[in-house]
PDB file of N, CA and C in Angstrom:
ATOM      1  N   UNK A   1    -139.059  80.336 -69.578  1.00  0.00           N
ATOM      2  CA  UNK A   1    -138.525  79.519 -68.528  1.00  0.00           C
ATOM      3  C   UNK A   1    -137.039  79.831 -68.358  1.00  0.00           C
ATOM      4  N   UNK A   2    -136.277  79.238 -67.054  1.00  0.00           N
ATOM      5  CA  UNK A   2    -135.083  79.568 -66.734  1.00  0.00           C
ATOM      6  C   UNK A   2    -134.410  78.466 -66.218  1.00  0.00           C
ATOM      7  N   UNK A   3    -133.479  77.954 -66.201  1.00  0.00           N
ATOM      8  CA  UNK A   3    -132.508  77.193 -65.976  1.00  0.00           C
ATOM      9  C   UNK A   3    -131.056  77.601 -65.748  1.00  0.00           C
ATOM     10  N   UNK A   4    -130.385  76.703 -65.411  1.00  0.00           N
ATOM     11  CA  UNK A   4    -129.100  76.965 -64.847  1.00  0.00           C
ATOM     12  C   UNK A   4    -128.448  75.221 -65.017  1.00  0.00           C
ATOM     13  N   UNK A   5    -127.605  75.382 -65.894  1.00  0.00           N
ATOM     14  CA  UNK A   5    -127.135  74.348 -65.908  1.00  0.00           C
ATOM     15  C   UNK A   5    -125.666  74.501 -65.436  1.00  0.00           C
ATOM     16  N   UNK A   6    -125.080  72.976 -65.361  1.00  0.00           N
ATOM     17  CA  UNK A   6    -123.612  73.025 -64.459  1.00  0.00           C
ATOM     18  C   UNK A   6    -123.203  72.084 -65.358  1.00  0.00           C
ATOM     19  N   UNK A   7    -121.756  72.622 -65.834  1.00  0.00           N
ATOM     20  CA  UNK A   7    -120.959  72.118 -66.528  1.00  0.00           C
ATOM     21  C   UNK A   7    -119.667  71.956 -66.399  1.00  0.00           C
ATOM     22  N   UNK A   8    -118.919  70.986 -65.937  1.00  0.00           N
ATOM     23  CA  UNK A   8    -117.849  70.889 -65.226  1.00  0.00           C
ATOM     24  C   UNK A   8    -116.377  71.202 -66.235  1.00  0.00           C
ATOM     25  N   UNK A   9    -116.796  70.779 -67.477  1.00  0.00           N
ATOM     26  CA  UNK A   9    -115.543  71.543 -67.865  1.00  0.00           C
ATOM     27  C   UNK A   9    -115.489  73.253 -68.572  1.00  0.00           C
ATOM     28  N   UNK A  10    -115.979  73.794 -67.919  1.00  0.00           N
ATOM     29  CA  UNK A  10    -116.581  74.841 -67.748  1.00  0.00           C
ATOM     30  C   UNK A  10    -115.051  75.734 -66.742  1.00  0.00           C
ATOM     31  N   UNK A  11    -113.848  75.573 -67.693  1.00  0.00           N
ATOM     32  CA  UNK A  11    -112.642  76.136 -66.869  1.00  0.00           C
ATOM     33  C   UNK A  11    -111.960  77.406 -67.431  1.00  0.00           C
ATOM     34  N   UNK A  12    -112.333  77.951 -68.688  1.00  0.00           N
ATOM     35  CA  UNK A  12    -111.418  78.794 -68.977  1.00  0.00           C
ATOM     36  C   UNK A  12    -112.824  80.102 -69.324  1.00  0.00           C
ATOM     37  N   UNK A  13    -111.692  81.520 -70.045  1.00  0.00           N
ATOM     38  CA  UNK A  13    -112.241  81.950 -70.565  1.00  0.00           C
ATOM     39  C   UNK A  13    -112.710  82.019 -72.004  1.00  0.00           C
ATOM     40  N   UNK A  14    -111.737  80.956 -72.354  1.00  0.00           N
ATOM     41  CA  UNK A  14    -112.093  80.366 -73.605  1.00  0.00           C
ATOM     42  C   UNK A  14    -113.198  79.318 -73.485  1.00  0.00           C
ATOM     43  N   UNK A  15    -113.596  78.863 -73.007  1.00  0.00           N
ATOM     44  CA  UNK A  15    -114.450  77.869 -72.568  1.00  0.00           C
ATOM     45  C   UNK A  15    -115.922  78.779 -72.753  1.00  0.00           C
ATOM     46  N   UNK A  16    -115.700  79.581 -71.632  1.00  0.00           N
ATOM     47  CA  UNK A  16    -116.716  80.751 -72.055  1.00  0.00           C
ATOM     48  C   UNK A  16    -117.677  81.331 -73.004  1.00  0.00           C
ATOM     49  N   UNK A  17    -116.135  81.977 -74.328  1.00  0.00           N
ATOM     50  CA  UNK A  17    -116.289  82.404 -75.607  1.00  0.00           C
ATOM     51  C   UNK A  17    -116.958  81.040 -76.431  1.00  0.00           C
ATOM     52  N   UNK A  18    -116.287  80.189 -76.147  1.00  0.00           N
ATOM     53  CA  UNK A  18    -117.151  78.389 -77.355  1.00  0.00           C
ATOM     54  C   UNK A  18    -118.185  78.745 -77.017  1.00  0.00           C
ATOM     55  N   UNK A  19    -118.669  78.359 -75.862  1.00  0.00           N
ATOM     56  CA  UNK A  19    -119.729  78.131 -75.194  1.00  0.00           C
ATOM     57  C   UNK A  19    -121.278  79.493 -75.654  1.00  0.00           C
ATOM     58  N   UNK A  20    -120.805  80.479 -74.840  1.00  0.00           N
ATOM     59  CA  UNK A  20    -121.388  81.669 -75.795  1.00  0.00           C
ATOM     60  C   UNK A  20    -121.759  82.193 -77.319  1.00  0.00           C
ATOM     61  N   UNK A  21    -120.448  81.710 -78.240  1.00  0.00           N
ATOM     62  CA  UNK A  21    -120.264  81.588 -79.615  1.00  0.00           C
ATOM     63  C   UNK A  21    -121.304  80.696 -80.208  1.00  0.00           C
ATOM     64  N   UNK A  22    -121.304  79.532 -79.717  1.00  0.00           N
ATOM     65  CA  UNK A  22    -122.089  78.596 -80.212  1.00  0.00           C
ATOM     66  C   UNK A  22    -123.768  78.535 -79.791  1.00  0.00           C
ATOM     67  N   UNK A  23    -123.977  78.747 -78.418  1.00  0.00           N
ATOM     68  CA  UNK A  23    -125.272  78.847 -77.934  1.00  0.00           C
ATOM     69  C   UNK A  23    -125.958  80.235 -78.211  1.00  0.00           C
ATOM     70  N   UNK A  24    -125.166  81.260 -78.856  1.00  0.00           N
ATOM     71  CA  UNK A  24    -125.774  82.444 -79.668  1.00  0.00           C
ATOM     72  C   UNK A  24    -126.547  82.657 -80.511  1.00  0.00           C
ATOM     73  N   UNK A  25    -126.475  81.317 -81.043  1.00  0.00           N
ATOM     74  CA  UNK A  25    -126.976  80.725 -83.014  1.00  0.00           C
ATOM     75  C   UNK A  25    -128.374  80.667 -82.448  1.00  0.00           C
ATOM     76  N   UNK A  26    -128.262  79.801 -81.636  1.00  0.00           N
ATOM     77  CA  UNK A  26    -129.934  79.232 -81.638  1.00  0.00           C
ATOM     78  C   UNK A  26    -130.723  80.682 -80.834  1.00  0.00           C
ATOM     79  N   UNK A  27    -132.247  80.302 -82.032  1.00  0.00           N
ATOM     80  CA  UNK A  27    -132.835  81.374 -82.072  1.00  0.00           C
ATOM     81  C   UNK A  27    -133.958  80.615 -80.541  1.00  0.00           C
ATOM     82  N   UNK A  28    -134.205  82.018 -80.405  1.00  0.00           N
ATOM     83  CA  UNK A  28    -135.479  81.825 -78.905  1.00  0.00           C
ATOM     84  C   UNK A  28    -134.727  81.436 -77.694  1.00  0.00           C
ATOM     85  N   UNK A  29    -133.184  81.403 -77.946  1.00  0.00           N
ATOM     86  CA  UNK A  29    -132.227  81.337 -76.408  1.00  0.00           C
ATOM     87  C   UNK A  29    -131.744  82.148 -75.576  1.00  0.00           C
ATOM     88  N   UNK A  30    -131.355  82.921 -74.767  1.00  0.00           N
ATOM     89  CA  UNK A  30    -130.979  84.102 -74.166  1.00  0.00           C
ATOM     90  C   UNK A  30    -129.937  83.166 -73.121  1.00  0.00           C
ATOM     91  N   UNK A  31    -128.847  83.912 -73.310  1.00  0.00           N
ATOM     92  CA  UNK A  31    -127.610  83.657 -72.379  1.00  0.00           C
ATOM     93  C   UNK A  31    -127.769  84.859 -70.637  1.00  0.00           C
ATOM     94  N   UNK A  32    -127.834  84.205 -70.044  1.00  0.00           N
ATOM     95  CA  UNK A  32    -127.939  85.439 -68.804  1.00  0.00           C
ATOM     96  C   UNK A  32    -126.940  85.529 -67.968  1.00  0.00           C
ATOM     97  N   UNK A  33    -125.599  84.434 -67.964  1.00  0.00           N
ATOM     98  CA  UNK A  33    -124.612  84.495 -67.587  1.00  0.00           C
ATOM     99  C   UNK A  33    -123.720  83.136 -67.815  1.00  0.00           C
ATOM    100  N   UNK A  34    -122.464  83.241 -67.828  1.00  0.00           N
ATOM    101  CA  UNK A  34    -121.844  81.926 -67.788  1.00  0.00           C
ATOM    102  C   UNK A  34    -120.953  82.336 -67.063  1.00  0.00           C
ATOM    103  N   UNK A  35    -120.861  81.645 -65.485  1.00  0.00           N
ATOM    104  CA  UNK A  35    -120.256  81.867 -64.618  1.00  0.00           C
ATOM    105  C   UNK A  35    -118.855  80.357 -64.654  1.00  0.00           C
ATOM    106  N   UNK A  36    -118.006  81.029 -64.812  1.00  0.00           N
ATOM    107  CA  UNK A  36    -116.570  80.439 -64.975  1.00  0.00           C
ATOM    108  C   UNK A  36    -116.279  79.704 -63.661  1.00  0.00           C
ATOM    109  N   UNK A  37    -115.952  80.372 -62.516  1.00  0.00           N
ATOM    110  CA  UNK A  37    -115.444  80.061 -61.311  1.00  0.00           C
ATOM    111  C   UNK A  37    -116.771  79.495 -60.497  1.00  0.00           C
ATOM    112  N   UNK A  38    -117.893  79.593 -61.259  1.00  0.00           N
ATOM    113  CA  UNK A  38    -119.154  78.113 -60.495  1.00  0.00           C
ATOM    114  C   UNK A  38    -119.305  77.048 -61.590  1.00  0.00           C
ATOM    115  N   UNK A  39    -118.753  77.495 -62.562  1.00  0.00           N
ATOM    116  CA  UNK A  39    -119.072  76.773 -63.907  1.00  0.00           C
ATOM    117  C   UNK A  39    -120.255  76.158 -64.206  1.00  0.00           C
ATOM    118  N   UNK A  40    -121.273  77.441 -64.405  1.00  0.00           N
ATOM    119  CA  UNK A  40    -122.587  77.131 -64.316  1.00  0.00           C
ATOM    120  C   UNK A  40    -122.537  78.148 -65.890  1.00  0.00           C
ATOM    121  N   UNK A  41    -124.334  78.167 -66.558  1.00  0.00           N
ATOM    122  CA  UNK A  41    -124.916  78.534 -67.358  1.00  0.00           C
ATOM    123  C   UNK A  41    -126.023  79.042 -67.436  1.00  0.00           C
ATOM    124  N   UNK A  42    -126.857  80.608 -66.945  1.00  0.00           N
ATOM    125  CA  UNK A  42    -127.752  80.536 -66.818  1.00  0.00           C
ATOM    126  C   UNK A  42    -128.947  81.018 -68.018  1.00  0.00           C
ATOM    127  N   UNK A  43    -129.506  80.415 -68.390  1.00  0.00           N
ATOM    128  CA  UNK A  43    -130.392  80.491 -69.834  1.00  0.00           C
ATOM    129  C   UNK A  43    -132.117  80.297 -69.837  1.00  0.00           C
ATOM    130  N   UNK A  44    -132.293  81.770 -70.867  1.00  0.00           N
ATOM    131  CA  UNK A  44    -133.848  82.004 -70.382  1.00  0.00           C
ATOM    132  C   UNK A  44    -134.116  80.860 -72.156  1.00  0.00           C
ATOM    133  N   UNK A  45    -135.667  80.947 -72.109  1.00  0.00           N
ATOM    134  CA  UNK A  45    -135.964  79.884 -73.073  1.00  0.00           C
ATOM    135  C   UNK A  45    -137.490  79.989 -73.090  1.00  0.00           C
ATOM    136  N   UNK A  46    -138.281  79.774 -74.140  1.00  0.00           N
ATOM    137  CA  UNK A  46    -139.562  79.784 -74.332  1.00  0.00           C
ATOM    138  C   UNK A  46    -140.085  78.296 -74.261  1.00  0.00           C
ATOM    139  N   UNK A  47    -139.769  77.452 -75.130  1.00  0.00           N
ATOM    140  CA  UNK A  47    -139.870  76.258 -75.359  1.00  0.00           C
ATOM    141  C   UNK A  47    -138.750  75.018 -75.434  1.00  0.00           C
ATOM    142  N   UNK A  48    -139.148  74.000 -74.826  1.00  0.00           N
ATOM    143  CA  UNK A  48    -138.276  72.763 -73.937  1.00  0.00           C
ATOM    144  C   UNK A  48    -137.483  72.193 -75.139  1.00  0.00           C
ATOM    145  N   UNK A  49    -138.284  72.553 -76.435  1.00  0.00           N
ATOM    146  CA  UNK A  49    -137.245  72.164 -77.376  1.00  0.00           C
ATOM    147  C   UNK A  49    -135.621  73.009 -77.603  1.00  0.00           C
ATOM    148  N   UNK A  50    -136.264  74.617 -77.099  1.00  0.00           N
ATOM    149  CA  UNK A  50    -134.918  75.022 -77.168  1.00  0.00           C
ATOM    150  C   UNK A  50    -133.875  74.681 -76.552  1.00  0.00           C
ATOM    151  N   UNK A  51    -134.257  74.355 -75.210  1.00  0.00           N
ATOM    152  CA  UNK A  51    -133.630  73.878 -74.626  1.00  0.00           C
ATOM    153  C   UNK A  51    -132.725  72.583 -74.751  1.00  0.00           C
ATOM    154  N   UNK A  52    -133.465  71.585 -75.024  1.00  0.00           N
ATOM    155  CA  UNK A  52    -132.841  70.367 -75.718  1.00  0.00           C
ATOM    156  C   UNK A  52    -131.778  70.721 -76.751  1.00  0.00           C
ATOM    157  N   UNK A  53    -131.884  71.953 -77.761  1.00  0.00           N
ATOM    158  CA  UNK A  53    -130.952  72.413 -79.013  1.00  0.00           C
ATOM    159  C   UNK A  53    -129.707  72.904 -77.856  1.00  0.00           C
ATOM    160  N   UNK A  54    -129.876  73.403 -77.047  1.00  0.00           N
ATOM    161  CA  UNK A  54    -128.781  73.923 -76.466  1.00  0.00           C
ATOM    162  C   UNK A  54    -128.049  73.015 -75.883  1.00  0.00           C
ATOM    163  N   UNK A  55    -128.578  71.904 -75.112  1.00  0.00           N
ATOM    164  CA  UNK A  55    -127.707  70.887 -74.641  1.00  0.00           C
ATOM    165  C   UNK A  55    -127.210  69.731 -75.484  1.00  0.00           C
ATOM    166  N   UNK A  56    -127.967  69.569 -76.769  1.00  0.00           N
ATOM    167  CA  UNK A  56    -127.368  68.763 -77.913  1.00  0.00           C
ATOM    168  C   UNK A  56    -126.013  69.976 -78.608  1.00  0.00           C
ATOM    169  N   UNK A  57    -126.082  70.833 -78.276  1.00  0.00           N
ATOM    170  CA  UNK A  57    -125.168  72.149 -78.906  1.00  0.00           C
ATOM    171  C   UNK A  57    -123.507  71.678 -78.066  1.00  0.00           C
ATOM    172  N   UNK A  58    -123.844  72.160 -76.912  1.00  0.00           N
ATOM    173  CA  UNK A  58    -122.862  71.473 -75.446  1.00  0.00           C
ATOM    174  C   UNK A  58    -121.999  70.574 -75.910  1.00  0.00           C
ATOM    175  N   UNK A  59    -122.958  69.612 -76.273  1.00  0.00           N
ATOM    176  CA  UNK A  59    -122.233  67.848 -76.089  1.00  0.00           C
ATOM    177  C   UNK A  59    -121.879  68.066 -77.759  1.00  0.00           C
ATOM    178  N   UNK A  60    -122.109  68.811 -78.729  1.00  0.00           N
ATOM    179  CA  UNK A  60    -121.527  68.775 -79.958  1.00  0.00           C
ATOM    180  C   UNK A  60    -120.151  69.490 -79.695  1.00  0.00           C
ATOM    181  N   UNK A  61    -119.775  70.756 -79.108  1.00  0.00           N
ATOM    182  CA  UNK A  61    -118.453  70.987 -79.107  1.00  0.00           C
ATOM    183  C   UNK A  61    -117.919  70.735 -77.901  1.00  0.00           C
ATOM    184  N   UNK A  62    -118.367  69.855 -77.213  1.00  0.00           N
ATOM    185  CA  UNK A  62    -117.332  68.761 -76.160  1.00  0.00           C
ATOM    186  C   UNK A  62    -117.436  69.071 -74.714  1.00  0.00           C
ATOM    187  N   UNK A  63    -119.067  69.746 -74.160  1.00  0.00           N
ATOM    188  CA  UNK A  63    -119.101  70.130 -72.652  1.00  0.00           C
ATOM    189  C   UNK A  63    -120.422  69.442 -72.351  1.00  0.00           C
ATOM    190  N   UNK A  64    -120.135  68.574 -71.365  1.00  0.00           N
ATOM    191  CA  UNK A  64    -121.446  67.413 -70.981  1.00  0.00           C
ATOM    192  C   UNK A  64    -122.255  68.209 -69.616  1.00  0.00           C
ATOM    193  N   UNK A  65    -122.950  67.855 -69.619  1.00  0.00           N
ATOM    194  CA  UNK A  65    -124.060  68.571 -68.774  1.00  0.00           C
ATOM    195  C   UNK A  65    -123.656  67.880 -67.286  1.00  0.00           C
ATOM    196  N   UNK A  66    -123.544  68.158 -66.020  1.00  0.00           N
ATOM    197  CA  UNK A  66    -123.303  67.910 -65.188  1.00  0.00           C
ATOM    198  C   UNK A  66    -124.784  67.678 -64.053  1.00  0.00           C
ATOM    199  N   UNK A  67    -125.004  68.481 -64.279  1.00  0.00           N
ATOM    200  CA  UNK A  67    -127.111  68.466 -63.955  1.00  0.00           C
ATOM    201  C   UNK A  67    -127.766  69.792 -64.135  1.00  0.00           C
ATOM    202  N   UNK A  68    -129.377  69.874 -64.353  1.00  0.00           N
ATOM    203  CA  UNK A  68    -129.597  71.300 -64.410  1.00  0.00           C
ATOM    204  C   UNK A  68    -130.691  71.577 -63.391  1.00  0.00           C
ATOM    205  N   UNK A  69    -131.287  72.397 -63.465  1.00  0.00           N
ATOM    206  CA  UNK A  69    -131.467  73.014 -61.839  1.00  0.00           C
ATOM    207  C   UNK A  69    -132.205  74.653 -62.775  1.00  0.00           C
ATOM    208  N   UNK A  70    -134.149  74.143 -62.412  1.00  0.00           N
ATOM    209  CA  UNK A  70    -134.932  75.318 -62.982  1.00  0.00           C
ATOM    210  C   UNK A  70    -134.483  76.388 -61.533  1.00  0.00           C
ATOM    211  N   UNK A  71    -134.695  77.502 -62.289  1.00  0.00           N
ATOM    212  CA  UNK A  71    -134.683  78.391 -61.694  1.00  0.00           C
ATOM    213  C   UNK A  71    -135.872  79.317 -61.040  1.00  0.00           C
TER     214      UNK A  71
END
């Protein structure tokens, strides 16, 4: 599955690197872009639990989900 989530503090390129750094760990996740200047996230995923790990991941180093939007 695919998603695209929007994350509003989603401003730097450091923002980026956290973001990437941290959502790397979890296994069965694939990063497909993190677009800075839409401040979006787009992420492939097998199972809804991964998904859930990734957005409990977010809100652990301080970026709240704004809404998400399957792809």
């Amino acid at each position: 599955m695919t998603t695209l989530l929007k994350v509003e503090q989603l401003i730097s390129e450091e923002s980026k690197n956290i973001i990437s750094r941290n959502l790397s760990r979890i296994l069965d996740l694939r990063i497909l872009d993190i677009d800075v200047i839409n401040k979006t996230i787009s992420l492939v995923y097998n199972n809804p639990f991964v998904l859930d790990k990734a957005k409990k991941e977010l809100g652990r180093v301080g970026y709240s989900l704004e809404t998400q939007l399957p792809l």
